[in-house]
C-alpha atoms as a PDB file:
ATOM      1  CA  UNK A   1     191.685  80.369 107.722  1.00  0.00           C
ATOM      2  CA  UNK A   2     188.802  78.404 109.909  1.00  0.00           C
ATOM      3  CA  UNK A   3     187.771  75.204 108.244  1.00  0.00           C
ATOM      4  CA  UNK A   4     184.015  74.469 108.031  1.00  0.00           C
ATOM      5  CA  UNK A   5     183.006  70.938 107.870  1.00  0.00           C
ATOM      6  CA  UNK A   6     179.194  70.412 107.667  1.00  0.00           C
ATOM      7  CA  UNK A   7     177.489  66.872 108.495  1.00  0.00           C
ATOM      8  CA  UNK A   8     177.890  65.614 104.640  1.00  0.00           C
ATOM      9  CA  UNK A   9     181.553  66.498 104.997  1.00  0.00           C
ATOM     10  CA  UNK A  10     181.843  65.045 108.409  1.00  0.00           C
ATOM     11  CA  UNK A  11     180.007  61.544 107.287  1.00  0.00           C
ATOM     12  CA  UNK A  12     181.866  61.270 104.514  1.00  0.00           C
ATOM     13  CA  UNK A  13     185.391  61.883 106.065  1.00  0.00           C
ATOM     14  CA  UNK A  14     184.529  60.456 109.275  1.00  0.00           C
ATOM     15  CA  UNK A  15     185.906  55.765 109.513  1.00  0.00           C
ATOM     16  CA  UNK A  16     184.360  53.796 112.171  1.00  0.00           C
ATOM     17  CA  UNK A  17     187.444  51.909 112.460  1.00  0.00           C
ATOM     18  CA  UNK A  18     189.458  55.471 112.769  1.00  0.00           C
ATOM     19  CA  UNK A  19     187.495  57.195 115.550  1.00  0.00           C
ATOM     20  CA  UNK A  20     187.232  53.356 117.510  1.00  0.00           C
ATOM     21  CA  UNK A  21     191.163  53.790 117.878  1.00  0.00           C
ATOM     22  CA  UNK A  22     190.956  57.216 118.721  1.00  0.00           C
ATOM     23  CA  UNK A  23     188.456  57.038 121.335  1.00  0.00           C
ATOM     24  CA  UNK A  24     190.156  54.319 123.017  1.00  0.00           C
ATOM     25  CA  UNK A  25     193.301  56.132 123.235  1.00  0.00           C
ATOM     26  CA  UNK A  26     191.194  59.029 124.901  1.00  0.00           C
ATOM     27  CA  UNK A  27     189.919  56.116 127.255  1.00  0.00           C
ATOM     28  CA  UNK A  28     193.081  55.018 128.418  1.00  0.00           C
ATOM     29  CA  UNK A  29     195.105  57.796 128.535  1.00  0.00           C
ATOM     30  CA  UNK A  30     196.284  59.525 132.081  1.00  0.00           C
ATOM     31  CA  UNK A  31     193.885  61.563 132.796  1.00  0.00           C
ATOM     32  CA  UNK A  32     194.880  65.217 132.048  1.00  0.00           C
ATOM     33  CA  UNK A  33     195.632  68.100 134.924  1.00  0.00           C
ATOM     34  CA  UNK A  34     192.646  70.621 133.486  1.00  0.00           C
ATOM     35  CA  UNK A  35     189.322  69.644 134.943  1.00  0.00           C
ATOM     36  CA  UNK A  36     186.509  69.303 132.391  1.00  0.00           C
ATOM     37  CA  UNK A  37     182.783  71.421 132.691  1.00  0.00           C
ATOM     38  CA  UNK A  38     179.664  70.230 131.479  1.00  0.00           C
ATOM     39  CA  UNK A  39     177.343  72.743 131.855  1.00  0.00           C
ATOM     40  CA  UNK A  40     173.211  72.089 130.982  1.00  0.00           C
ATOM     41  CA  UNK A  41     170.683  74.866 131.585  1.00  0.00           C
ATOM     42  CA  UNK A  42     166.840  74.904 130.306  1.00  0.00           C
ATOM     43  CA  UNK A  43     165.830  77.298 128.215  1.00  0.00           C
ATOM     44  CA  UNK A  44     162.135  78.559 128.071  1.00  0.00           C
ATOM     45  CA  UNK A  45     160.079  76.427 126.783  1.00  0.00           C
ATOM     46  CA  UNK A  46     161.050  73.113 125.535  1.00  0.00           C
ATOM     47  CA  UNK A  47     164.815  73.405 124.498  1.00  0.00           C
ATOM     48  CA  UNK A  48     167.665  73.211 126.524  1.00  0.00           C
ATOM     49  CA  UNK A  49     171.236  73.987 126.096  1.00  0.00           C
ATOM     50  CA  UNK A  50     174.634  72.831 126.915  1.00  0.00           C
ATOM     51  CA  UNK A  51     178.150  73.832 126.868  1.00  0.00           C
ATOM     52  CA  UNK A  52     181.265  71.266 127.196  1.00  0.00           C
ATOM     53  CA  UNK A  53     184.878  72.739 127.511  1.00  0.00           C
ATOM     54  CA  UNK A  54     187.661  72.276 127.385  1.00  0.00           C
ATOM     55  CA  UNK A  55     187.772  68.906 124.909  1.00  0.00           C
ATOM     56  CA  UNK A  56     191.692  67.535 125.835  1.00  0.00           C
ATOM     57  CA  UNK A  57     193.851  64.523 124.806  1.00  0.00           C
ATOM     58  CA  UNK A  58     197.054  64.045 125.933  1.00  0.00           C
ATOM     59  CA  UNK A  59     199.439  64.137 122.170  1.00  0.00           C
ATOM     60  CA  UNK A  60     196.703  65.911 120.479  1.00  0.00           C
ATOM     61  CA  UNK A  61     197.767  69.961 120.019  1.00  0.00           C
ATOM     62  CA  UNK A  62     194.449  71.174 119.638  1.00  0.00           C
ATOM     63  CA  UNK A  63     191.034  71.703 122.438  1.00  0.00           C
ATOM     64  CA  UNK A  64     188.055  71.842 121.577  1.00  0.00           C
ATOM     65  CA  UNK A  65     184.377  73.879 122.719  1.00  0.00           C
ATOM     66  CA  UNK A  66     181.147  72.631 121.801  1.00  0.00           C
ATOM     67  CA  UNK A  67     177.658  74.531 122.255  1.00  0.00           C
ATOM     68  CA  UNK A  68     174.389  72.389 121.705  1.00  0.00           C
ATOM     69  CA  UNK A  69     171.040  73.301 121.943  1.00  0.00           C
ATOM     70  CA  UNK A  70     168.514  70.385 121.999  1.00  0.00           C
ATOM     71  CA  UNK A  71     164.958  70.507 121.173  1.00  0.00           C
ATOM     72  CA  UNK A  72     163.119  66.954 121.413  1.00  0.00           C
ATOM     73  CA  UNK A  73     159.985  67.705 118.526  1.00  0.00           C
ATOM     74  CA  UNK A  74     162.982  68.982 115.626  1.00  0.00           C
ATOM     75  CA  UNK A  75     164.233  67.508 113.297  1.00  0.00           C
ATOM     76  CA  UNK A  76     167.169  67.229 114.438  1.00  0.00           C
ATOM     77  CA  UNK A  77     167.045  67.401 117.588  1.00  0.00           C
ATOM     78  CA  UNK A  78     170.741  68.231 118.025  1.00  0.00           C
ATOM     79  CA  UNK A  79     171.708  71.695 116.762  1.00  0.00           C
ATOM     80  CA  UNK A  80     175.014  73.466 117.171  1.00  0.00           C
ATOM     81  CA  UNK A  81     178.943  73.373 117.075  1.00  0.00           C
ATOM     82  CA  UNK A  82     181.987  72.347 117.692  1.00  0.00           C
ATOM     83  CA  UNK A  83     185.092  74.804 117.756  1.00  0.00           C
ATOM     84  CA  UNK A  84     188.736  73.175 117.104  1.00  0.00           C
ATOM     85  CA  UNK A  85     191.294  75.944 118.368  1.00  0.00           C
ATOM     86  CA  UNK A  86     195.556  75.660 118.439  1.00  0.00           C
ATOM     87  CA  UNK A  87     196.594  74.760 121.600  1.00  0.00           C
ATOM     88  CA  UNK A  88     199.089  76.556 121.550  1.00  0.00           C
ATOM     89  CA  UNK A  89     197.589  80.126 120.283  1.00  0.00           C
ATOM     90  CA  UNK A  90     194.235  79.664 119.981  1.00  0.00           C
ATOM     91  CA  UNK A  91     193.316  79.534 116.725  1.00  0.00           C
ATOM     92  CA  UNK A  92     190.481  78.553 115.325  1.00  0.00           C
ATOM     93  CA  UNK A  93     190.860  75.744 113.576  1.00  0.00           C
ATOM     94  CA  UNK A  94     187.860  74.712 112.123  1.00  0.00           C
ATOM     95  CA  UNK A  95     184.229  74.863 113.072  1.00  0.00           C
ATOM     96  CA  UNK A  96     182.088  71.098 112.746  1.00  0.00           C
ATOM     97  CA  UNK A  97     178.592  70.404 113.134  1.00  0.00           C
ATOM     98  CA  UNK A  98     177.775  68.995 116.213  1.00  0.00           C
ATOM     99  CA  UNK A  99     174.864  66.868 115.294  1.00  0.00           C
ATOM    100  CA  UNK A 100     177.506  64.369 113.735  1.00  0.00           C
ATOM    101  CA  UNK A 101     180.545  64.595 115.856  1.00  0.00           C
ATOM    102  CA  UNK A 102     177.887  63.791 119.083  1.00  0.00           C
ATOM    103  CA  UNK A 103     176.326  60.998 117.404  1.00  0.00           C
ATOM    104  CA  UNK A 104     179.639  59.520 116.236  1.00  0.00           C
ATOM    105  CA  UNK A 105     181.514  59.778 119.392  1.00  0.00           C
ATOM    106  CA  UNK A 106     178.752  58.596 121.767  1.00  0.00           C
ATOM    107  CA  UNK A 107     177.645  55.850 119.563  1.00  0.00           C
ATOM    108  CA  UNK A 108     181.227  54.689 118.735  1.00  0.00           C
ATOM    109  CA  UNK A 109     181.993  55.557 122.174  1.00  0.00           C
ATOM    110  CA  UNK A 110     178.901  53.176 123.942  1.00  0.00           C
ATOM    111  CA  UNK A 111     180.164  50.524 121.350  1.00  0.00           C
ATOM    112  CA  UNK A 112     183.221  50.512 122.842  1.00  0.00           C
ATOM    113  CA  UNK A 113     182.160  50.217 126.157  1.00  0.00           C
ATOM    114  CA  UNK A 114     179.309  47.278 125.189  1.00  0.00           C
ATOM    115  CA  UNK A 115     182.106  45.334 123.786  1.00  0.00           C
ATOM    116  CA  UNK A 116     183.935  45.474 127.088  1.00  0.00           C
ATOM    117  CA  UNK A 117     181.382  44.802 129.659  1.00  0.00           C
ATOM    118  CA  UNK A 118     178.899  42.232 127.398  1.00  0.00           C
ATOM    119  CA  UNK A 119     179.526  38.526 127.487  1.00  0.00           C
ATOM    120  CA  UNK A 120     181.720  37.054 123.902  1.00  0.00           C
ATOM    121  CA  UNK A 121     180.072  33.886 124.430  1.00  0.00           C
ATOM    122  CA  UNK A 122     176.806  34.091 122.675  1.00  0.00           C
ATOM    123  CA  UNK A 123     175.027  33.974 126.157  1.00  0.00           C
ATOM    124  CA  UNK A 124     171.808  34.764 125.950  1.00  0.00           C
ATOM    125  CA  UNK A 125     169.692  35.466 123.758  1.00  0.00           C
ATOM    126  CA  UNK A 126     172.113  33.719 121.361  1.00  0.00           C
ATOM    127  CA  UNK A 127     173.708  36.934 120.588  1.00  0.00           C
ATOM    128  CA  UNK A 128     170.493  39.018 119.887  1.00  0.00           C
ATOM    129  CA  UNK A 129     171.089  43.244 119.873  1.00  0.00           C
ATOM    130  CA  UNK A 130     168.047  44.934 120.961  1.00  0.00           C
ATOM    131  CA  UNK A 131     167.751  48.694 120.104  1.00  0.00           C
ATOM    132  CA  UNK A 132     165.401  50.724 122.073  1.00  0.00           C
ATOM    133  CA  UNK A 133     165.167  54.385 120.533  1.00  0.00           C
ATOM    134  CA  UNK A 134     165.866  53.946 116.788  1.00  0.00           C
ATOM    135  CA  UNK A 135     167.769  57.339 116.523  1.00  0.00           C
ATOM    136  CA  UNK A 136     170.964  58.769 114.963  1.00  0.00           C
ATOM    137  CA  UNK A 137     173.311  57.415 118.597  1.00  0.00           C
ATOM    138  CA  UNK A 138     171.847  54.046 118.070  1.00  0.00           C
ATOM    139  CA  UNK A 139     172.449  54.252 114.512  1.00  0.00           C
ATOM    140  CA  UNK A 140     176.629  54.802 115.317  1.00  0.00           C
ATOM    141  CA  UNK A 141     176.505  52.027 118.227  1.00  0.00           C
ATOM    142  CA  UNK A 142     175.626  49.173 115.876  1.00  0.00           C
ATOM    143  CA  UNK A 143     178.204  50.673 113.043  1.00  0.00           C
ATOM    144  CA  UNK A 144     180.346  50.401 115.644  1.00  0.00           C
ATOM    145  CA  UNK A 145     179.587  47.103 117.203  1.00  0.00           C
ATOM    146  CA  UNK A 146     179.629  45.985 113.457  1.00  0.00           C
ATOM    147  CA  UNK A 147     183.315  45.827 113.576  1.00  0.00           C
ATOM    148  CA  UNK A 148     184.025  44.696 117.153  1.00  0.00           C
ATOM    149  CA  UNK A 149     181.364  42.229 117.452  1.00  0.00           C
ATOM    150  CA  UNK A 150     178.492  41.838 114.811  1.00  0.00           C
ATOM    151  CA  UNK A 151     175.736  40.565 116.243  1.00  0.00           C
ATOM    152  CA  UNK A 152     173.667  37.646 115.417  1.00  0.00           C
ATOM    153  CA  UNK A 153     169.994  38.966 115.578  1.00  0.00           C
ATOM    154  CA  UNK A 154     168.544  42.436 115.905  1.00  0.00           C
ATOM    155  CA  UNK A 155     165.231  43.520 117.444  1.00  0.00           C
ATOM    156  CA  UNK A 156     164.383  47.198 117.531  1.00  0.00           C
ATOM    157  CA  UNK A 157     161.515  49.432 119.559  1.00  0.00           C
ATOM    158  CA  UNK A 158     160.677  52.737 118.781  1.00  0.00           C
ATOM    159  CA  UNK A 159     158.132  55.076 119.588  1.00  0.00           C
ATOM    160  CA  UNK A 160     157.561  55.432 115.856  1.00  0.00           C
ATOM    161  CA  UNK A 161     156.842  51.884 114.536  1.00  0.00           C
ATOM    162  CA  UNK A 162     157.794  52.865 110.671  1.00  0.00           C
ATOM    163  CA  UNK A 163     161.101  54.199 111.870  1.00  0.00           C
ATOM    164  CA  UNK A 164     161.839  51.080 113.582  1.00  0.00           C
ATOM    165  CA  UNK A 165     161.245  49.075 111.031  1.00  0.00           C
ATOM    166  CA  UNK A 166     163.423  50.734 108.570  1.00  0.00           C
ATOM    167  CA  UNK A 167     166.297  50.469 110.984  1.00  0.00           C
ATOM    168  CA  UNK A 168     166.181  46.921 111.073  1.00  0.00           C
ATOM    169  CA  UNK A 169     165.784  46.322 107.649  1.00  0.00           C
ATOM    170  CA  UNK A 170     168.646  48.523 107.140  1.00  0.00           C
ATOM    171  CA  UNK A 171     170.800  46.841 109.224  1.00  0.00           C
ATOM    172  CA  UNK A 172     169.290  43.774 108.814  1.00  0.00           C
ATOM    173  CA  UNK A 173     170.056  44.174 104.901  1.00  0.00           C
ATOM    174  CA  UNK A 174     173.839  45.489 105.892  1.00  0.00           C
ATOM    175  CA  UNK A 175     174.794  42.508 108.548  1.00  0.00           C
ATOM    176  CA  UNK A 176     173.092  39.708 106.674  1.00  0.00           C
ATOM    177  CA  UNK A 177     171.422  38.953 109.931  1.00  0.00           C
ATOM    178  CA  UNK A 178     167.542  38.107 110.952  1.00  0.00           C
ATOM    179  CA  UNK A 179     165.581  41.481 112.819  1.00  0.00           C
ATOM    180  CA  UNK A 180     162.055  41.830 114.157  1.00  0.00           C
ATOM    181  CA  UNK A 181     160.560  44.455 115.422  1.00  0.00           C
ATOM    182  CA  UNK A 182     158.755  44.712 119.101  1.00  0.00           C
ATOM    183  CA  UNK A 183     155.880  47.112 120.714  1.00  0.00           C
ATOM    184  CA  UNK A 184     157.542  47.885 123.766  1.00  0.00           C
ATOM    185  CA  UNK A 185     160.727  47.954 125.124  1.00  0.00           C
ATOM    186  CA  UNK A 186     160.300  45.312 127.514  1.00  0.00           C
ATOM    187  CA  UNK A 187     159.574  42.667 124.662  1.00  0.00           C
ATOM    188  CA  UNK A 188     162.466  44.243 122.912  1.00  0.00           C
ATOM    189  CA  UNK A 189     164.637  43.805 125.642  1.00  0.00           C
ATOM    190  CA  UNK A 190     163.476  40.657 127.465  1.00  0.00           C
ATOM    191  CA  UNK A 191     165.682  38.066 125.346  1.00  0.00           C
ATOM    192  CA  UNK A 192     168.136  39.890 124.299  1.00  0.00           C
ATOM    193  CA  UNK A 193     171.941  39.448 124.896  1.00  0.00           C
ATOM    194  CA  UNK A 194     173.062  43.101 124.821  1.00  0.00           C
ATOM    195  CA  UNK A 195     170.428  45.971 124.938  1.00  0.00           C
ATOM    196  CA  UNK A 196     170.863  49.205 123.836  1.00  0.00           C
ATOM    197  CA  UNK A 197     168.637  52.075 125.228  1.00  0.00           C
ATOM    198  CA  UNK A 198     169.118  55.628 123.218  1.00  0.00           C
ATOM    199  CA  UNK A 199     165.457  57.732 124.040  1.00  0.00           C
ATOM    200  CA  UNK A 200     164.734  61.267 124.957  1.00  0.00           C
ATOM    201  CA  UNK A 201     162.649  59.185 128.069  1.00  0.00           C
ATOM    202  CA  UNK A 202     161.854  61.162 131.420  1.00  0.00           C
ATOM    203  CA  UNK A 203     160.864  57.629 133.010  1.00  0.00           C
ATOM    204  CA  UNK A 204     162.121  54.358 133.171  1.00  0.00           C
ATOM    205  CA  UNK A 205     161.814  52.382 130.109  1.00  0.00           C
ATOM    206  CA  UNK A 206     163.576  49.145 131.553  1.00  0.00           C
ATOM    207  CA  UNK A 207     163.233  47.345 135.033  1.00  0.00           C
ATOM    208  CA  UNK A 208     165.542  44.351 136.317  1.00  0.00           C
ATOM    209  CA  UNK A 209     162.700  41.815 135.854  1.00  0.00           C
ATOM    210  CA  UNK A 210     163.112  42.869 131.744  1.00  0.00           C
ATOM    211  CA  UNK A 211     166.658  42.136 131.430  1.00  0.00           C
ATOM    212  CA  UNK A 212     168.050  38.696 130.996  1.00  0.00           C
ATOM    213  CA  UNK A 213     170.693  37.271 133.333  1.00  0.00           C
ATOM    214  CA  UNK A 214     174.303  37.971 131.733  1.00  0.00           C
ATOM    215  CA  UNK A 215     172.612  40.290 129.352  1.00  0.00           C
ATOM    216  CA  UNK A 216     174.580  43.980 129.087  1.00  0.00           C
ATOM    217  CA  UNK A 217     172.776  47.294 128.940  1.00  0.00           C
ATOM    218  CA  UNK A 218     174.184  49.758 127.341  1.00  0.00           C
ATOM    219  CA  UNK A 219     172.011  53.304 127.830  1.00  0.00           C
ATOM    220  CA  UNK A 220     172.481  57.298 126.298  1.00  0.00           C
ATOM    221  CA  UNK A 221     169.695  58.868 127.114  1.00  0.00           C
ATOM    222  CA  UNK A 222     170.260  60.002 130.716  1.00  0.00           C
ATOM    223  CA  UNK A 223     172.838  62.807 129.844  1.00  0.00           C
ATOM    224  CA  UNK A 224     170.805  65.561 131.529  1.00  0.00           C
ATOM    225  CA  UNK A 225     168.643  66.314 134.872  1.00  0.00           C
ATOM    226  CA  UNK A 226     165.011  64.852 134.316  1.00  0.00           C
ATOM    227  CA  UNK A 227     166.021  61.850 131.584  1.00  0.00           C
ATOM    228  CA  UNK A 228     165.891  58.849 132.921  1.00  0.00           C
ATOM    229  CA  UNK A 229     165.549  55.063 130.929  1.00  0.00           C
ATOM    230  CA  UNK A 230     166.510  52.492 133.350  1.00  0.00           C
ATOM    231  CA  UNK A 231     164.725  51.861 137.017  1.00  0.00           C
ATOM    232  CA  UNK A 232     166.483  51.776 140.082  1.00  0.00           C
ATOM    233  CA  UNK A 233     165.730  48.047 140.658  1.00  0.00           C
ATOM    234  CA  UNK A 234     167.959  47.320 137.757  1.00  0.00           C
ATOM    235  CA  UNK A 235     170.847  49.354 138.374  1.00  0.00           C
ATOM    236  CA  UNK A 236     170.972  47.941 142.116  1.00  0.00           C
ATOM    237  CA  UNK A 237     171.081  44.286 140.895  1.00  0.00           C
ATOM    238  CA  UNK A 238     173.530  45.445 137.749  1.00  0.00           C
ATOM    239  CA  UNK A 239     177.260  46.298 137.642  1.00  0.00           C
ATOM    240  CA  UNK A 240     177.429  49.643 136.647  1.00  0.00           C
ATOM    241  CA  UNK A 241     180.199  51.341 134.756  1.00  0.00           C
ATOM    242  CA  UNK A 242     180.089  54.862 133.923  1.00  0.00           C
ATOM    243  CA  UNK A 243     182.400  57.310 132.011  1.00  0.00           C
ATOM    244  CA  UNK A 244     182.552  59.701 134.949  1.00  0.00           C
ATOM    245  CA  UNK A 245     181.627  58.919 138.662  1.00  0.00           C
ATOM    246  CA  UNK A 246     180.207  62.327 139.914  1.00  0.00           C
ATOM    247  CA  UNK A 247     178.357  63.111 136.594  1.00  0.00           C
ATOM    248  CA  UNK A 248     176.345  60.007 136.501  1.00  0.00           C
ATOM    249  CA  UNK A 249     175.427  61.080 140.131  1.00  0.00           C
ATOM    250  CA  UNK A 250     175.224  64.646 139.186  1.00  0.00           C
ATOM    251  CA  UNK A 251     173.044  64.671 135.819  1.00  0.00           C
ATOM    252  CA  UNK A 252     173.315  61.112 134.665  1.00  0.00           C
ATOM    253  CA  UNK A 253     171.649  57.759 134.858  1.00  0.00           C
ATOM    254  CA  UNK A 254     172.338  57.217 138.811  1.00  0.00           C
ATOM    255  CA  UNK A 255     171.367  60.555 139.656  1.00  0.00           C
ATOM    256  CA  UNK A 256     168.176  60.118 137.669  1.00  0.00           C
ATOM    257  CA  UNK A 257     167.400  57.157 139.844  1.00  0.00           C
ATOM    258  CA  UNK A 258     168.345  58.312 142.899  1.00  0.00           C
ATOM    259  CA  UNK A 259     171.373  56.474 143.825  1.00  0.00           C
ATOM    260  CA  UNK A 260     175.127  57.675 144.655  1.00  0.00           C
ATOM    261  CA  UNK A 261     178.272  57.374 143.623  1.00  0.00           C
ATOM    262  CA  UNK A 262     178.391  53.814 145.651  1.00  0.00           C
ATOM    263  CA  UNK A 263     176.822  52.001 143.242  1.00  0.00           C
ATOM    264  CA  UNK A 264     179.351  52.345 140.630  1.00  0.00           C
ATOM    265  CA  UNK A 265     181.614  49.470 140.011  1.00  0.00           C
ATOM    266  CA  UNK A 266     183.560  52.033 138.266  1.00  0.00           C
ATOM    267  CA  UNK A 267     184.491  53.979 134.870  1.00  0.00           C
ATOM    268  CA  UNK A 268     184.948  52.717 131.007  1.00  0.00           C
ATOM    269  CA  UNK A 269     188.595  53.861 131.659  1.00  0.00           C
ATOM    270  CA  UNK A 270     189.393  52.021 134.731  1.00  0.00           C
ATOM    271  CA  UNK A 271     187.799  48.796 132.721  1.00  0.00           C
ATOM    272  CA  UNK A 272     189.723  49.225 129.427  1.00  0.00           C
ATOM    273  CA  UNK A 273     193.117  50.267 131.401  1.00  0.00           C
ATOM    274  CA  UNK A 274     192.795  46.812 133.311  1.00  0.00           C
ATOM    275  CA  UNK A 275     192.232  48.504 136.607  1.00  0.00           C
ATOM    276  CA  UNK A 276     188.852  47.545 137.083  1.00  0.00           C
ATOM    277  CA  UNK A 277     187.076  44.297 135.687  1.00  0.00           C
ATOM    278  CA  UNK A 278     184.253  44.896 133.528  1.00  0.00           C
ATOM    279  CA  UNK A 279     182.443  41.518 134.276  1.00  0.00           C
ATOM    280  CA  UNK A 280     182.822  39.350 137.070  1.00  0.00           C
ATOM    281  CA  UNK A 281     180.552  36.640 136.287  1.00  0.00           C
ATOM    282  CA  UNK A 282     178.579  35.142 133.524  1.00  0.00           C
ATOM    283  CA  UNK A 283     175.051  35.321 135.315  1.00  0.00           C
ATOM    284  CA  UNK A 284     175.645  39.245 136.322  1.00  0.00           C
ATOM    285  CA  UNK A 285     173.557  42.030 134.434  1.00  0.00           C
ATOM    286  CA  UNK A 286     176.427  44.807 133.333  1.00  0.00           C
ATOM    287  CA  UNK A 287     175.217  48.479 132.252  1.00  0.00           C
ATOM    288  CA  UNK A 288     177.294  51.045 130.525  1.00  0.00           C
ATOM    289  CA  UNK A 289     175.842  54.804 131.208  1.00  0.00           C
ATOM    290  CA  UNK A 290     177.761  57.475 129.789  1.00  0.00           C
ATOM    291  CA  UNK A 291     176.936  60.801 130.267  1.00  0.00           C
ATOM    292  CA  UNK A 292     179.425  62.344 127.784  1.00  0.00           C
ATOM    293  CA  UNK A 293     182.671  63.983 128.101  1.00  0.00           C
ATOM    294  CA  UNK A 294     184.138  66.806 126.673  1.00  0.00           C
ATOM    295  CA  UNK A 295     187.561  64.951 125.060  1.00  0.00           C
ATOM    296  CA  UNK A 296     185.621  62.831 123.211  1.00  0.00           C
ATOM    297  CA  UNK A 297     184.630  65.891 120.969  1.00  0.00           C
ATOM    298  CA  UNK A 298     188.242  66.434 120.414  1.00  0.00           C
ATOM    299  CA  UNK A 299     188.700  62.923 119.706  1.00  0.00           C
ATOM    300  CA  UNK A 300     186.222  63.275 116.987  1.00  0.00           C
ATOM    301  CA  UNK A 301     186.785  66.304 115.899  1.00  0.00           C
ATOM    302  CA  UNK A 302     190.498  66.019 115.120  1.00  0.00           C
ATOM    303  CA  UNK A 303     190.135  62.765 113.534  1.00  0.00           C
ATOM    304  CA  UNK A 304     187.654  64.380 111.167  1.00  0.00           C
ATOM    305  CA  UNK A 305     190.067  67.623 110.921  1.00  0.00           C
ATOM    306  CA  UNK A 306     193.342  65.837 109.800  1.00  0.00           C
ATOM    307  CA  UNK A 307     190.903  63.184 107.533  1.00  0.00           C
ATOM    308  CA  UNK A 308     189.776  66.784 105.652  1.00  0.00           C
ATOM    309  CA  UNK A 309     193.077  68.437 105.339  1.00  0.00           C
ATOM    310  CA  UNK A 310     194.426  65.830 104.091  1.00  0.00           C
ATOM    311  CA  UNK A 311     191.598  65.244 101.227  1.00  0.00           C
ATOM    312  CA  UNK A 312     190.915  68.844 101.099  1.00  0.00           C
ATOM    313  CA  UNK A 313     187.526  68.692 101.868  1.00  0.00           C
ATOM    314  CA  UNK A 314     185.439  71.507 103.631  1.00  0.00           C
ATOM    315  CA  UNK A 315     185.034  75.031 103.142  1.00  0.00           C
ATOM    316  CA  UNK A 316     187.336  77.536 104.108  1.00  0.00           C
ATOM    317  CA  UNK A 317     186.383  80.575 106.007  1.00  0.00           C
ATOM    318  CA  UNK A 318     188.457  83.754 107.001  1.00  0.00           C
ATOM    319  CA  UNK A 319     186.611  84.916 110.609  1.00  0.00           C
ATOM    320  CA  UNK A 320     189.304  87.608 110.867  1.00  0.00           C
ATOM    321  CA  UNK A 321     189.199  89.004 107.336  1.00  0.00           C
END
């Protein structure tokens, strides 16, 4: 029997705190002997769609498959699954909607990675988040920054003014803290302490003259060929940590701005396994680009499957019957 765990399953199974300490296992484990694909091709029209396999964690007996397709104008603009097999036979597990599992691990995931490359001093801006692109990844990075560093003051940017200003009164409401809300991202960004960039945008949102120094950027929207939010200019000046070298040259965020593999100082696993430093001084600028890896489904996923087994939650489903 194939579990089926929808998104009101998912968010209701699914503990911030949980799926921190299981992504940062996936961070620092060894890395594992069977090479990863990511594979993006456009569809006609607007859509595109993309396949990541296998999803692998060294101690965890299961892989997963996911299969997206993302349209910008829906609502959402995520659509698909994620498959949980056996490892050892191949059985399928249990089938999850990928909306959720994507926003929770690459939110969760870019928290993670803010918290180890921004300053813990409140530096400046006094601690201020900005959030450009108030969408459902942005939505997981501050629940996630929420318990490894709340911040002090939130400003948020969004092409739709009415959505932004619901997201900071949400969070404003849920962190006790102070928000505002700014036209551009520029004014969003300009004095704020840690930035966080999560758009659909095909041109740079963000130049170095935007960002403060010793501020942290932390952006998710260059995950594909043609999305780009940050210039060139900044990621020259900035330290740049990735999750994977030759994606973020391949599809990512230094692809998109035409630079090379050279201008990474390195990966969120080389950082939290002590093998790389994530800041070396103060005044630097520090960016963390992820373009998304296939584990981190797993991560999710079978943190959400043993959550539901054991409160018997889902819907059960016989594929073979």
């Amino acid at each position: 029997m194939t579990l089926l765990l929808n998104r009101s399953d998912l968010e209701r199974l699914l503990d911030p705190a949980d799926c921190l300490a299981a992504l940062r296992r996936g961070f620092t484990a060894e890395p594992g002997e069977v090479p990863a694909r990511r594979v993006v091709t456009s569809l006609p029209g607007p859509g595109s769609a993309t396949a990541l396999i296998p999803g692998l964690v060294p101690g965890v007996p299961a892989y997963t498959v996911k299969v997206n397709a993302k349209f910008p104008g829906s609502r959402p603009a995520l659509r698909g699954v994620v498959c949980l097999h056996d490892l050892e036979t191949g059985e399928l597990l249990a089938v999850l909607d990928s909306a959720t599992v994507t926003a929770w691990r690459t939110g969760l995931a870019a928290a993670l990675g803010t918290d180890a490359l921004a300053r813990h001093d409140p530096g400046p801006g006094g601690g201020t988040v900005a959030v450009v692109g108030a969408g459902a990844q942005a939505e997981l990075v501050m629940r996630g920054l929420a318990a490894l560093r709340p911040p002090r003051a939130l400003t948020v940017c969004d092409l739709d003014p009415g959505r932004a200003a619901d997201f900071a009164e949400r969070h404003g409401a849920r962190l006790r803290i102070p928000t505002s809300v700014a036209a551009e991202p520029r004014i969003a960004a300009q004095d704020a302490a840690i930035v966080v960039v999560a758009t659909w945008a095909r041109r740079p949102l963000l130049h170095a003259a935007d960002i403060a120094p010793g501020a942290h950027v932390t952006a998710l929207g260059a995950d594909e060929p043609g999305k780009c939010e940050l210039a060139a200019d900044l990621l020259r000046e900035a330290r740049v940590v990735v999750d994977d070298v030759a994606l973020a040259v391949e599809t990512g965020v230094l692809g998109a701005a035409g630079l090379g593999v050279e201008h990474a100082a390195g990966t969120l696993h080389d950082v939290l396994r002590g093998q790389a430093p994530g800041r070396v001084r103060d005044g630097e600028v520090t960016v963390y680009a992820p373009v998304g890896l296939p584990w981190q489904d797993l991560a999710l996923s079978w943190t959400a499957y043993r959550a539901a087994a054991e409160a018997g939650v889902g819907t059960r489903f016989d594929f073979l019957g």
